[in-house]
N, C-alpha and C. Protein backbone atom coordinates (compact mmCIF):
# COMPACT_ATOMS: atom_id res chain seq x y z
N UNK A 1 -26.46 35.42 -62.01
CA UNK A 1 -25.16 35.34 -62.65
C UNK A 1 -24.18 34.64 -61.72
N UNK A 2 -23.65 33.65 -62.27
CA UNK A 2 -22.67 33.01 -61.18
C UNK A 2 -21.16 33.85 -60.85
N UNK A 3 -20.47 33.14 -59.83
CA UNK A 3 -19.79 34.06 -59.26
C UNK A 3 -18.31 33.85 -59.98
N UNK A 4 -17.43 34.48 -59.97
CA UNK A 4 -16.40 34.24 -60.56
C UNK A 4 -15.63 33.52 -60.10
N UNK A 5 -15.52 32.74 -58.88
CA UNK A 5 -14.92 31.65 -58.29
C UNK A 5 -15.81 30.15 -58.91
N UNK A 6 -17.12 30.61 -58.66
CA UNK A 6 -18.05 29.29 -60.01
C UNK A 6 -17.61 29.03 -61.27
N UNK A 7 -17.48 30.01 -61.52
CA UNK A 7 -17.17 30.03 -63.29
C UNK A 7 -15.50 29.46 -63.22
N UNK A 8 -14.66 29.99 -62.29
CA UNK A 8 -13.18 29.21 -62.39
C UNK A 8 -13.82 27.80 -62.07
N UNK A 9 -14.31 27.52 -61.13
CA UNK A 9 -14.69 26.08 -60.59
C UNK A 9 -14.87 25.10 -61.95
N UNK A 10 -15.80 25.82 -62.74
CA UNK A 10 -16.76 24.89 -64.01
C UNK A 10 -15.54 24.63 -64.67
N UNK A 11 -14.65 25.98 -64.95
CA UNK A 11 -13.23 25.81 -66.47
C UNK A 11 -12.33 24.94 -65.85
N UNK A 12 -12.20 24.63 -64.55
CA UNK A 12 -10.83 23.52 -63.88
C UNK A 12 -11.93 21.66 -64.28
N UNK A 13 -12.95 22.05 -64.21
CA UNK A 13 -13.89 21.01 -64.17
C UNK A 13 -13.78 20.72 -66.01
N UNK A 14 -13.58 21.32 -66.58
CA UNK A 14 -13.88 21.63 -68.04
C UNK A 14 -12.79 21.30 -68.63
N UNK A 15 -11.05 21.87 -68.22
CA UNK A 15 -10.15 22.28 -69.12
C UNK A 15 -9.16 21.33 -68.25
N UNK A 16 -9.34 21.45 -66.76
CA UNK A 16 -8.03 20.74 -66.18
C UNK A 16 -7.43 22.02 -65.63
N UNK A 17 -6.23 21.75 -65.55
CA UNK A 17 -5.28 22.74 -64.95
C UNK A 17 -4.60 23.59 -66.23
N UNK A 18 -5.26 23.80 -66.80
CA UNK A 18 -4.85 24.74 -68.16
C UNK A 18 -4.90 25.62 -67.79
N UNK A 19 -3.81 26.91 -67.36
CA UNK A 19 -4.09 28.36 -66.85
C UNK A 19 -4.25 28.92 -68.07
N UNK A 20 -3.62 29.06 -69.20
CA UNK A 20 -3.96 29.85 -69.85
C UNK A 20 -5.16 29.48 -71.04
N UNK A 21 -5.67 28.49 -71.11
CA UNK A 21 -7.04 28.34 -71.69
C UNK A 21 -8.26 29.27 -70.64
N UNK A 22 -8.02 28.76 -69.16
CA UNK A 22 -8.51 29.28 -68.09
C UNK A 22 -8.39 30.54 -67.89
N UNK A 23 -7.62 31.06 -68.19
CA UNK A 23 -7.66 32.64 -67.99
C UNK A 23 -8.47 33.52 -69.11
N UNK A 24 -8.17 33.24 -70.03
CA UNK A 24 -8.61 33.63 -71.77
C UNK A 24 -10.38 33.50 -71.35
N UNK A 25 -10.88 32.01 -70.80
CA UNK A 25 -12.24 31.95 -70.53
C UNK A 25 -12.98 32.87 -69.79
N UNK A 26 -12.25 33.07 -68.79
CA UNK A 26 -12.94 34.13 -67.75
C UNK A 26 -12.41 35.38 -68.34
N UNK A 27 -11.72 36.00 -69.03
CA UNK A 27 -11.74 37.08 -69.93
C UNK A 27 -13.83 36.90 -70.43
N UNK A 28 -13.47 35.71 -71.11
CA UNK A 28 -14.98 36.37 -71.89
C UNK A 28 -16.01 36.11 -70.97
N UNK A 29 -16.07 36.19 -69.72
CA UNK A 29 -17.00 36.20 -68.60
C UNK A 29 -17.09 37.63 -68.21
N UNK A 30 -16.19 38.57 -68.35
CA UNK A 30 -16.32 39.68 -67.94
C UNK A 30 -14.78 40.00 -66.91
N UNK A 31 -14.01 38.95 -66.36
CA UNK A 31 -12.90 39.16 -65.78
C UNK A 31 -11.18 39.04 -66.10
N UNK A 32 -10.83 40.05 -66.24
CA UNK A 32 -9.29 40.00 -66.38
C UNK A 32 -8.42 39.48 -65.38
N UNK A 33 -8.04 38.28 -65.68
CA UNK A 33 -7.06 37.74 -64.64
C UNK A 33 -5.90 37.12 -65.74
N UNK A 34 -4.89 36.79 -65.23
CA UNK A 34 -3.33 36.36 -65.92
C UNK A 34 -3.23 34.79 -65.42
N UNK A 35 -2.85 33.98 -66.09
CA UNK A 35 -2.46 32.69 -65.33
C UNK A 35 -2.21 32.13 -64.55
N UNK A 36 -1.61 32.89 -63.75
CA UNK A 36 -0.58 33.04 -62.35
C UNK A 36 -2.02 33.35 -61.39
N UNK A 37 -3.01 34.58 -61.56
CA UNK A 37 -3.90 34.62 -61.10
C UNK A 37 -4.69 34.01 -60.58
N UNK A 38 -5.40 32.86 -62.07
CA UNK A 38 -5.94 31.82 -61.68
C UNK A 38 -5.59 30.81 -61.16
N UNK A 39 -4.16 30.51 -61.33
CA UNK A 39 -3.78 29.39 -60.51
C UNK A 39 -3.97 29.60 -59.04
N UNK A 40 -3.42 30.78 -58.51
CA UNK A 40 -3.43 31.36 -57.04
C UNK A 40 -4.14 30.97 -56.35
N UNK A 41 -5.69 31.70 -57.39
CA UNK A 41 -7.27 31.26 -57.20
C UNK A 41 -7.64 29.80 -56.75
N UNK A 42 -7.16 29.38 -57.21
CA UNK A 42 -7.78 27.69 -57.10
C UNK A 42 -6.95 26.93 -55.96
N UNK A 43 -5.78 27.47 -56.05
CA UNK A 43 -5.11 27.13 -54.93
C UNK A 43 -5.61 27.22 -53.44
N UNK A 44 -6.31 28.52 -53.63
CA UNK A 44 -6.87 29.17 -52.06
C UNK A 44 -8.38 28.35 -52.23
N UNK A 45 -8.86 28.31 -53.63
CA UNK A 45 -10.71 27.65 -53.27
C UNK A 45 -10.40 26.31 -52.79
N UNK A 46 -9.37 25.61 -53.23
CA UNK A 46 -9.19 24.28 -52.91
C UNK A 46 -7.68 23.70 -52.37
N UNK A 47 -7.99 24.82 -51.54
CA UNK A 47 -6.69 24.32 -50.24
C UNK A 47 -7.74 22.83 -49.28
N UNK A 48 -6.42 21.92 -49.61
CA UNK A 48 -6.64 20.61 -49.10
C UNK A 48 -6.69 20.96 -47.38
N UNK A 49 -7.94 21.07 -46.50
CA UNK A 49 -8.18 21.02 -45.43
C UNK A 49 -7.69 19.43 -44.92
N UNK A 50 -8.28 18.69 -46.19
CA UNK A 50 -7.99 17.05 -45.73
C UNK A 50 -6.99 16.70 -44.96
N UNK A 51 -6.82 15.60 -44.55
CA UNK A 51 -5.34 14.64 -43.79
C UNK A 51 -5.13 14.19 -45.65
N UNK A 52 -3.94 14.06 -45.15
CA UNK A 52 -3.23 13.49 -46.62
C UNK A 52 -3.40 11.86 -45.82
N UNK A 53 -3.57 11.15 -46.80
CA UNK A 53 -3.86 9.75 -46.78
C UNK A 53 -2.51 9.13 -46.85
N UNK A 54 -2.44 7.69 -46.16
CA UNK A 54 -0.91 6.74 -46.49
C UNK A 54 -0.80 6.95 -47.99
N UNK A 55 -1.69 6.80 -49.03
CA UNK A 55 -1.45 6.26 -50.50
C UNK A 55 -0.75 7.79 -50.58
N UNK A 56 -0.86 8.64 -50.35
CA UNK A 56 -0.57 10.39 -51.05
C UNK A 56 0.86 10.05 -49.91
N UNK A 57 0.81 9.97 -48.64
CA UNK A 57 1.88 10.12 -48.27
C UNK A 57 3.27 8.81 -48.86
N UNK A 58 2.40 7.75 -49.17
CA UNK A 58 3.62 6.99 -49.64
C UNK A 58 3.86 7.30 -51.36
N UNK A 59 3.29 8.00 -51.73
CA UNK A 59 3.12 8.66 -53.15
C UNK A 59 4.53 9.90 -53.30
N UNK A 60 4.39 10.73 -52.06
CA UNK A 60 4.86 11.77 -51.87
C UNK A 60 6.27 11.24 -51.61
N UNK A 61 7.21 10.21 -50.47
CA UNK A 61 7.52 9.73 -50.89
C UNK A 61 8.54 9.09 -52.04
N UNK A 62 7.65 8.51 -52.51
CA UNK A 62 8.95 7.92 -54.00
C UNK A 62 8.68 8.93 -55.02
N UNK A 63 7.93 10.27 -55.03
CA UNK A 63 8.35 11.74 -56.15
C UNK A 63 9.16 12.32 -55.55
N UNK A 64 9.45 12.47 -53.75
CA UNK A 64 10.70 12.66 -53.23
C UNK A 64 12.27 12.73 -53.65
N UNK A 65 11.99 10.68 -53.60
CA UNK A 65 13.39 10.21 -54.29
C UNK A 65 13.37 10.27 -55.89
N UNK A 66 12.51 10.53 -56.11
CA UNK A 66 12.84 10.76 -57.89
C UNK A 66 13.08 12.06 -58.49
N UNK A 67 12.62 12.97 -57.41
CA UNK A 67 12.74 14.82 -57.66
C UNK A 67 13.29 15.35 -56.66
N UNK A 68 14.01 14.57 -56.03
CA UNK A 68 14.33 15.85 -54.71
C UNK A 68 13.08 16.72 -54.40
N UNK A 69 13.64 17.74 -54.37
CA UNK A 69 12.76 19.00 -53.68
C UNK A 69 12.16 20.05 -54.77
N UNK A 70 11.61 19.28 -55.99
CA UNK A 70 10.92 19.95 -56.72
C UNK A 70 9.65 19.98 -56.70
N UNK A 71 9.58 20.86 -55.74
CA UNK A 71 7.65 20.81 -55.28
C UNK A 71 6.55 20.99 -56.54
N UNK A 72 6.71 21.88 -57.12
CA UNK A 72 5.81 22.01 -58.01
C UNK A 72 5.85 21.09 -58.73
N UNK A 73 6.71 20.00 -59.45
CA UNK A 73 6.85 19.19 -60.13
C UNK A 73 5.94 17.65 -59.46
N UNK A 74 6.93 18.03 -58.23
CA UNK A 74 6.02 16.82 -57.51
C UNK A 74 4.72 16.71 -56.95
N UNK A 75 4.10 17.88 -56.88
CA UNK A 75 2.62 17.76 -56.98
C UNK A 75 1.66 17.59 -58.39
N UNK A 76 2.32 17.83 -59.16
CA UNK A 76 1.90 17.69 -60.75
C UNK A 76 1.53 16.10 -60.56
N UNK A 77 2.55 15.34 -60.17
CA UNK A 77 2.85 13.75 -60.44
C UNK A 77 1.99 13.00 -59.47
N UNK A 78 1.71 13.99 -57.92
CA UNK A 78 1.11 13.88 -56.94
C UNK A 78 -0.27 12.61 -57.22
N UNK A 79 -0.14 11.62 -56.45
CA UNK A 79 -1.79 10.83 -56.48
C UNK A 79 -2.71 11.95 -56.40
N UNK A 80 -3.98 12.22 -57.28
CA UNK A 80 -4.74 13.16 -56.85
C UNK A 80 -4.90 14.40 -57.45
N UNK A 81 -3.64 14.91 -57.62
CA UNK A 81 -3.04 16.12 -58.16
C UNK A 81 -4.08 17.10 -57.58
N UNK A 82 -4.29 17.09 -56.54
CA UNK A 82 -5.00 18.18 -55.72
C UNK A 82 -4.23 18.77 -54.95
N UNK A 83 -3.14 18.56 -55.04
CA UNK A 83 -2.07 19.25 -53.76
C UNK A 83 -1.16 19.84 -54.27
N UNK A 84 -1.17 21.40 -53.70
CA UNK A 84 0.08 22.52 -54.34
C UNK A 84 1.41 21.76 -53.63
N UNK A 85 2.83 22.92 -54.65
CA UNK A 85 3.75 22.23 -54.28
C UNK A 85 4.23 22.30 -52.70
N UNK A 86 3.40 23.61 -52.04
CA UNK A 86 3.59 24.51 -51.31
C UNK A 86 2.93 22.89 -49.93
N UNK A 87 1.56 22.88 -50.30
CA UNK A 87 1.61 21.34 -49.57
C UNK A 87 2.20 20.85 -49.32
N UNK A 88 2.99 20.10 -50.72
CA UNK A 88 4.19 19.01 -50.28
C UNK A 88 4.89 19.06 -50.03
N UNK A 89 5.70 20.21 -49.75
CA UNK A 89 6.70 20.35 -48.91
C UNK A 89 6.62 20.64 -47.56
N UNK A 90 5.58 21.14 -47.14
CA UNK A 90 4.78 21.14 -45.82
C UNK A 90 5.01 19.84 -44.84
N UNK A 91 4.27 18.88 -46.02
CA UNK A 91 3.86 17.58 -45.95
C UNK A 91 5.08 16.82 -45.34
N UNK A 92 5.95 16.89 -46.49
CA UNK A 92 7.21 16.64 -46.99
C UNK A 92 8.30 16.47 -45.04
N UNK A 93 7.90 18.05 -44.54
CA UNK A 93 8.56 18.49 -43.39
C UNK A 93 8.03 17.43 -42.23
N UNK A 94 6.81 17.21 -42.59
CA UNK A 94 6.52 16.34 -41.92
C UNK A 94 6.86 14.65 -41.76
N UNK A 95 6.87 14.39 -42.48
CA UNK A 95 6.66 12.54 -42.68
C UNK A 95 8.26 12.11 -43.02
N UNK A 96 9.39 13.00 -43.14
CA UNK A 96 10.80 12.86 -43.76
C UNK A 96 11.16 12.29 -42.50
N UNK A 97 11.40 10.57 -43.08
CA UNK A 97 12.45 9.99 -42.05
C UNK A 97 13.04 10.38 -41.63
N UNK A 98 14.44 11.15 -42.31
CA UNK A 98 15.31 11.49 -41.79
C UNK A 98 15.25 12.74 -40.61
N UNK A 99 14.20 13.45 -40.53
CA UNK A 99 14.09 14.56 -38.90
C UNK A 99 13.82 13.38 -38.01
N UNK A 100 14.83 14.21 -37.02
CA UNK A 100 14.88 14.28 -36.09
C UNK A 100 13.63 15.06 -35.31
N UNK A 101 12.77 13.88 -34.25
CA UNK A 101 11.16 14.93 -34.15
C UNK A 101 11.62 15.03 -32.45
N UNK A 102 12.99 14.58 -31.75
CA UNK A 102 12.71 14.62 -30.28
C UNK A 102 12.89 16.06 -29.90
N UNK A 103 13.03 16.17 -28.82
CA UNK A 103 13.44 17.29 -27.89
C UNK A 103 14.93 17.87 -28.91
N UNK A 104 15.72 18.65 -28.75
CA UNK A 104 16.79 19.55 -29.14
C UNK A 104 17.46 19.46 -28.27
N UNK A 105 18.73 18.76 -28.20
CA UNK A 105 19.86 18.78 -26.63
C UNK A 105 20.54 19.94 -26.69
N UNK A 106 21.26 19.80 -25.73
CA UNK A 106 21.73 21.13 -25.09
C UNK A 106 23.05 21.48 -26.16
N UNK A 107 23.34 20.77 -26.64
CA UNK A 107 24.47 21.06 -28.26
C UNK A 107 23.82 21.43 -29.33
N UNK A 108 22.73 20.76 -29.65
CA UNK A 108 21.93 21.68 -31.18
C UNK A 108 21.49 23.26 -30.65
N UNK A 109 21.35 23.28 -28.84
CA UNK A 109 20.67 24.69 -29.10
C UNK A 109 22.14 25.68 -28.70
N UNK A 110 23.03 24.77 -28.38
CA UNK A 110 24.16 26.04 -28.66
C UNK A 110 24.77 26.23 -29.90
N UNK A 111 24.85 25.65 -30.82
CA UNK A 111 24.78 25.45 -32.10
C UNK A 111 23.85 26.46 -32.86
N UNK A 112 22.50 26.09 -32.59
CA UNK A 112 21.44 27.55 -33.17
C UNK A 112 21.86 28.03 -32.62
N UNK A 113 22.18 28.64 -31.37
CA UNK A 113 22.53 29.94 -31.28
C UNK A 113 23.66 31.06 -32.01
N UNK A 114 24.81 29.72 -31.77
CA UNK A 114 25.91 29.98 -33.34
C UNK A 114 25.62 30.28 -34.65
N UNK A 115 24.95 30.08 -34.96
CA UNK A 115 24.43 29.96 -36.57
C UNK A 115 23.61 30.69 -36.47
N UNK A 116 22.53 31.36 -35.57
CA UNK A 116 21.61 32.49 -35.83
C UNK A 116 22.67 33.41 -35.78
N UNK A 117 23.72 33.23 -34.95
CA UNK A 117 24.71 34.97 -34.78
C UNK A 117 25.18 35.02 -36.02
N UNK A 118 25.31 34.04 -36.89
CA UNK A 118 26.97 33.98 -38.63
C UNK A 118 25.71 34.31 -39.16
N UNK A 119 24.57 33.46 -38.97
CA UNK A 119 23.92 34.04 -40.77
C UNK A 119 22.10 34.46 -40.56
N UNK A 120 22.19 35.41 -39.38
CA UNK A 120 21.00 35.58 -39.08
C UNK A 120 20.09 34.31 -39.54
N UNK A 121 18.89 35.53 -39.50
CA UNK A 121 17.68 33.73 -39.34
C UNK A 121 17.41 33.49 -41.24
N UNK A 122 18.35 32.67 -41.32
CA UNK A 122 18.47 31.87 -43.22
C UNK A 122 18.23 30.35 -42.66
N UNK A 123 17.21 30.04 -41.81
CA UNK A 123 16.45 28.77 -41.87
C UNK A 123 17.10 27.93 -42.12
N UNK A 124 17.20 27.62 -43.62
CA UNK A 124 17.33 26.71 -44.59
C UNK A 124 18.87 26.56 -44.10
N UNK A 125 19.35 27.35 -44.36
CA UNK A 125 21.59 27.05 -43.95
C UNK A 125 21.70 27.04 -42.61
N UNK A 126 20.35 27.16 -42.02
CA UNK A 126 20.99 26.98 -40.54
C UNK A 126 20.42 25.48 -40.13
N UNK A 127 19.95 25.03 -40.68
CA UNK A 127 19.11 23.93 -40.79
C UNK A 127 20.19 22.72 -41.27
N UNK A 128 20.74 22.79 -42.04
CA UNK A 128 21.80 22.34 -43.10
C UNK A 128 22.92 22.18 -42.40
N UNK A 129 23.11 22.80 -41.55
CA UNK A 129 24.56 23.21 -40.64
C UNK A 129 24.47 23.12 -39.14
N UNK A 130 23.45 22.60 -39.27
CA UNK A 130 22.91 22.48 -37.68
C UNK A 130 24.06 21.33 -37.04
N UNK A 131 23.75 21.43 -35.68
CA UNK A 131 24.95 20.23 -35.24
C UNK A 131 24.10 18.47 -35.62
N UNK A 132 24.59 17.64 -35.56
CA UNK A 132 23.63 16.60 -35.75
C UNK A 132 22.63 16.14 -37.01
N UNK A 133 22.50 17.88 -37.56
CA UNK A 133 21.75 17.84 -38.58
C UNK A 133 20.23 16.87 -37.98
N UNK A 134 19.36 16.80 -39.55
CA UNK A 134 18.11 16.03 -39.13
C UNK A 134 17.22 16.75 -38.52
N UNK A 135 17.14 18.36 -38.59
CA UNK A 135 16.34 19.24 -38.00
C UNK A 135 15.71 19.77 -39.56
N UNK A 136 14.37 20.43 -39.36
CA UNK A 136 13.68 21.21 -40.66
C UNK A 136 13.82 22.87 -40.14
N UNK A 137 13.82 23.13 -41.14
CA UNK A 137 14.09 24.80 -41.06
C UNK A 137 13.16 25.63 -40.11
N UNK A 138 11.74 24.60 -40.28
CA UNK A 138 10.58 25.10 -39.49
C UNK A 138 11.00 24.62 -38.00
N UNK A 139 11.97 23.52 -37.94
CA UNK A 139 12.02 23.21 -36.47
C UNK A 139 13.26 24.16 -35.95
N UNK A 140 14.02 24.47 -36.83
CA UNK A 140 14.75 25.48 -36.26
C UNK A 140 14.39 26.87 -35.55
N UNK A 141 13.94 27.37 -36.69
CA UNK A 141 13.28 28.67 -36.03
C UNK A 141 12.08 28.14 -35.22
N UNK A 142 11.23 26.89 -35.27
CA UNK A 142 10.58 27.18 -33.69
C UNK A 142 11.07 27.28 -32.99
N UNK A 143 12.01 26.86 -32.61
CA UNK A 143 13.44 26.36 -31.54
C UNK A 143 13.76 27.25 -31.12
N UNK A 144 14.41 28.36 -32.06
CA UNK A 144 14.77 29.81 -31.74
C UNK A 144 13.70 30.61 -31.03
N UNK A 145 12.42 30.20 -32.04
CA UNK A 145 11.35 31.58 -30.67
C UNK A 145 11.04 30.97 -29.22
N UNK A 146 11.38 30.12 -29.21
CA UNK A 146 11.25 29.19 -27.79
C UNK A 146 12.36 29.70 -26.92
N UNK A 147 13.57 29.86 -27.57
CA UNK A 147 14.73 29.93 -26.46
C UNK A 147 14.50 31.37 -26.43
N UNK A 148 14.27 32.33 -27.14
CA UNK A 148 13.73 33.66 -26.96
C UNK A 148 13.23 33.97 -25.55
N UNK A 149 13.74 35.29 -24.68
CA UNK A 149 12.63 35.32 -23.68
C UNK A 149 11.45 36.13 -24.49
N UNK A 150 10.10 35.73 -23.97
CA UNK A 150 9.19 35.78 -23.80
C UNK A 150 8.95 37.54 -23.50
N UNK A 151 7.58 38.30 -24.29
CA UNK A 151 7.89 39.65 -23.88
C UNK A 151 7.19 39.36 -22.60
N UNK A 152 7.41 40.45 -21.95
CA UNK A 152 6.92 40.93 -20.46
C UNK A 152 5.28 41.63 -20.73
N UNK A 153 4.11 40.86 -19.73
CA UNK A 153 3.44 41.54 -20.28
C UNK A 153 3.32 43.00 -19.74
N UNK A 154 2.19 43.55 -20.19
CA UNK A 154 2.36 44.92 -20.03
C UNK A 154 1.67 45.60 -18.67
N UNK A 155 2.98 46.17 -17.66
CA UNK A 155 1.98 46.12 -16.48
C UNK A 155 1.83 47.99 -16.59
N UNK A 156 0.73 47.98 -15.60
CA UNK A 156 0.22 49.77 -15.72
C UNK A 156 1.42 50.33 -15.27
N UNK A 157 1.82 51.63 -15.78
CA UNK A 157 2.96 52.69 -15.20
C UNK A 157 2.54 53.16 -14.17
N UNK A 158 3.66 53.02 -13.41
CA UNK A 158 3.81 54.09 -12.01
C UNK A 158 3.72 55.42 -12.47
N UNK A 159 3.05 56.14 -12.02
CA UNK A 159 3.23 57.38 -11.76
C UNK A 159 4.17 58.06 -10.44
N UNK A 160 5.20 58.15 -10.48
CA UNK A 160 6.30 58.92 -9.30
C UNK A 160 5.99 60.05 -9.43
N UNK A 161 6.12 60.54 -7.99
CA UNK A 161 6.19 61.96 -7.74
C UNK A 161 7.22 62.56 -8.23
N UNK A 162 7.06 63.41 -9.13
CA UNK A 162 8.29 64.56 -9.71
C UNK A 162 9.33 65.00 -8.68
N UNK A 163 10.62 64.73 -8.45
CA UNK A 163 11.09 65.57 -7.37
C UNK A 163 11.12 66.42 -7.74
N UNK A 164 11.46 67.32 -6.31
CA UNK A 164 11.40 68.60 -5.91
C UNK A 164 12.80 69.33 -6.38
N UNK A 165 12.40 70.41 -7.58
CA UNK A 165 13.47 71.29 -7.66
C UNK A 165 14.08 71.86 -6.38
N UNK A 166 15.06 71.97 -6.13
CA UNK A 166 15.52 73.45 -5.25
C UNK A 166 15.25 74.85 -5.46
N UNK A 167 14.71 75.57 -4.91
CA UNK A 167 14.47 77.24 -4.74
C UNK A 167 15.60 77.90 -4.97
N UNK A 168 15.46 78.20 -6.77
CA UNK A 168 16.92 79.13 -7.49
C UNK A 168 16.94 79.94 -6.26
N UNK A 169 18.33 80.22 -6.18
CA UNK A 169 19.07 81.09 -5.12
C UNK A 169 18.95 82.58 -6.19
N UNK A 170 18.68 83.70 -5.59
CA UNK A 170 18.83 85.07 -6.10
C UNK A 170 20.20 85.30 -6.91
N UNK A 171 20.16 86.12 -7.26
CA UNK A 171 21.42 86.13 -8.41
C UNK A 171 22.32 87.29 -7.35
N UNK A 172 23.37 86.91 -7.46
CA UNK A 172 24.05 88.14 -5.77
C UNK A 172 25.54 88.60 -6.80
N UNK A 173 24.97 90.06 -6.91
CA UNK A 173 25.95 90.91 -7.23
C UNK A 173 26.77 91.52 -6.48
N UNK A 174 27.72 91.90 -6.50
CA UNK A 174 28.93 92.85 -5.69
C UNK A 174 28.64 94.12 -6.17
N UNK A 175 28.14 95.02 -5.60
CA UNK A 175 27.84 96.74 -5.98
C UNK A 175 28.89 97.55 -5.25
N UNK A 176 29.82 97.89 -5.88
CA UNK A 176 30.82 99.13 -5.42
C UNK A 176 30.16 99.91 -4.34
N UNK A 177 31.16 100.52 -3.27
CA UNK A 177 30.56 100.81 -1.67
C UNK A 177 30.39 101.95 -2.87
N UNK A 178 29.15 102.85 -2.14
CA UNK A 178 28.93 104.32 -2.38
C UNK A 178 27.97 104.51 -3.41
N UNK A 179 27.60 103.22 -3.98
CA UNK A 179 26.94 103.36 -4.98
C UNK A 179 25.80 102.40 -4.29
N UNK A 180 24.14 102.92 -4.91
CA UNK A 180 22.97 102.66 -4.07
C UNK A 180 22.30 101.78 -5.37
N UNK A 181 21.36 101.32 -5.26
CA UNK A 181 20.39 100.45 -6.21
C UNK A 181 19.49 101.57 -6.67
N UNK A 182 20.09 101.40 -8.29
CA UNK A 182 19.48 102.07 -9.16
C UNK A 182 18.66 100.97 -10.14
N UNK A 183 17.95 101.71 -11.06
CA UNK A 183 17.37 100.92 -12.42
C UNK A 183 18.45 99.73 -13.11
N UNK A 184 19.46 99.97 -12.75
CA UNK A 184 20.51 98.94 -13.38
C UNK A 184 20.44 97.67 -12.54
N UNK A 185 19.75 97.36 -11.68
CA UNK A 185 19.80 96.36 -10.75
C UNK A 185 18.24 95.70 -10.65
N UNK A 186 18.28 94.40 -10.84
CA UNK A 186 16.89 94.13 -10.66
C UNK A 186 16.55 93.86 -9.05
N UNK A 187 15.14 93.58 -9.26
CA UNK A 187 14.76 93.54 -7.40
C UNK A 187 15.13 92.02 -6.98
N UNK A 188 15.49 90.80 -7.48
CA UNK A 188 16.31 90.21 -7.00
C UNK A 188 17.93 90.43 -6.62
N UNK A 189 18.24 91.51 -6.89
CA UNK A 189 19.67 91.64 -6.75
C UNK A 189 19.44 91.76 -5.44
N UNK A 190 20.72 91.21 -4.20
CA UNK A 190 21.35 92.07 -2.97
C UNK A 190 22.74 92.24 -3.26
N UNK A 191 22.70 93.31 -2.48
CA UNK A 191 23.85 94.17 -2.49
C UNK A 191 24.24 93.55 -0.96
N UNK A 192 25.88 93.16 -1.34
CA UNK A 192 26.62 92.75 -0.31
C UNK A 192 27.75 93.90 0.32
């Protein structure tokens, strides 16, 4: 009996990217999955290990300037259409003229530091607002765990010697002259 990642394999081979023909099918295989499911599915069996090629990257590109930053859209249109939107914007972070890929001067990282204190770590607006701009959200927060110190690693505990209490002093009562140590007095008491 083939496996249920086979049987999605054959219906993408069969139907295309139809989730919900695709889902309904593997119903009558024996498995309940939702659209969203199977898409997920196929996403993870056929995550592009590949290098994206010039033609996909100059593809990627002019769906750029024609969609902005509508990933899912622009992988639909994608040469190939093997690449989630989640790819191309990956991709996207990568190959965008406009970053800035050098070193970070000593003004963008006082800058992140400004902008991590106003709007904690929101990437994206700190990215946007950066000094200079031309940074990706991903280069921001690398940036940030970099200027981070580093944890300490973990060295063995000392064990210190406990100091030394002092030797409680006796408890020293005043006993009226004439009167002797009775049961009312414990054997730490002295009588002064």
């Amino acid at each position: 009996m083939p496996s249920e990642d086979e049987i999605l394999t054959n219906l993408i081979e069969t139907f295309g990217k139809k989730w919900t023909i695709i889902s309904s099918s593997l119903a009558e295989h024996g498995w309940q999955r939702n659209e969203r499911q199977c898409q997920n599915r196929w996403r993870t069996l056929s995550k592009n290990n590949k290098p994206w090629t010039s033609v996909e990257d100059n593809s990627l590109s002019m769906l750029v300037e024609k969609w902005g930053t509508k990933w899912q859209k622009i992988a639909t249109e994608l040469e190939g259409n093997d690449r989630s939107g989640d790819e191309c914007s990956d991709r996207w972070k990568a190959i965008d003229p406009k970053l800035n890929k050098g070193a970070f001067s000593e003004e963008e990282d006082a800058s992140l530091r400004d902008l991590v204190q106003r709007f904690g770590r929101q990437w994206k607006i700190i990215a946007e607002q950066l000094v200079g701009r031309g940074r990706s959200d991903n280069q921001c927060k690398g940036r940030w765990r970099t200027m981070q110190p580093s944890p300490k690693l973990k060295q063995p505990k000392l064990t210190l010697p406990q100091p030394q209490l002092p030797v409680p002093l006796p408890k020293l009562t005043l006993i009226p002259p004439g009167v002797t140590r009775d049961k009312d007095y414990d054997q730490n008491t002295i009588v002064v």
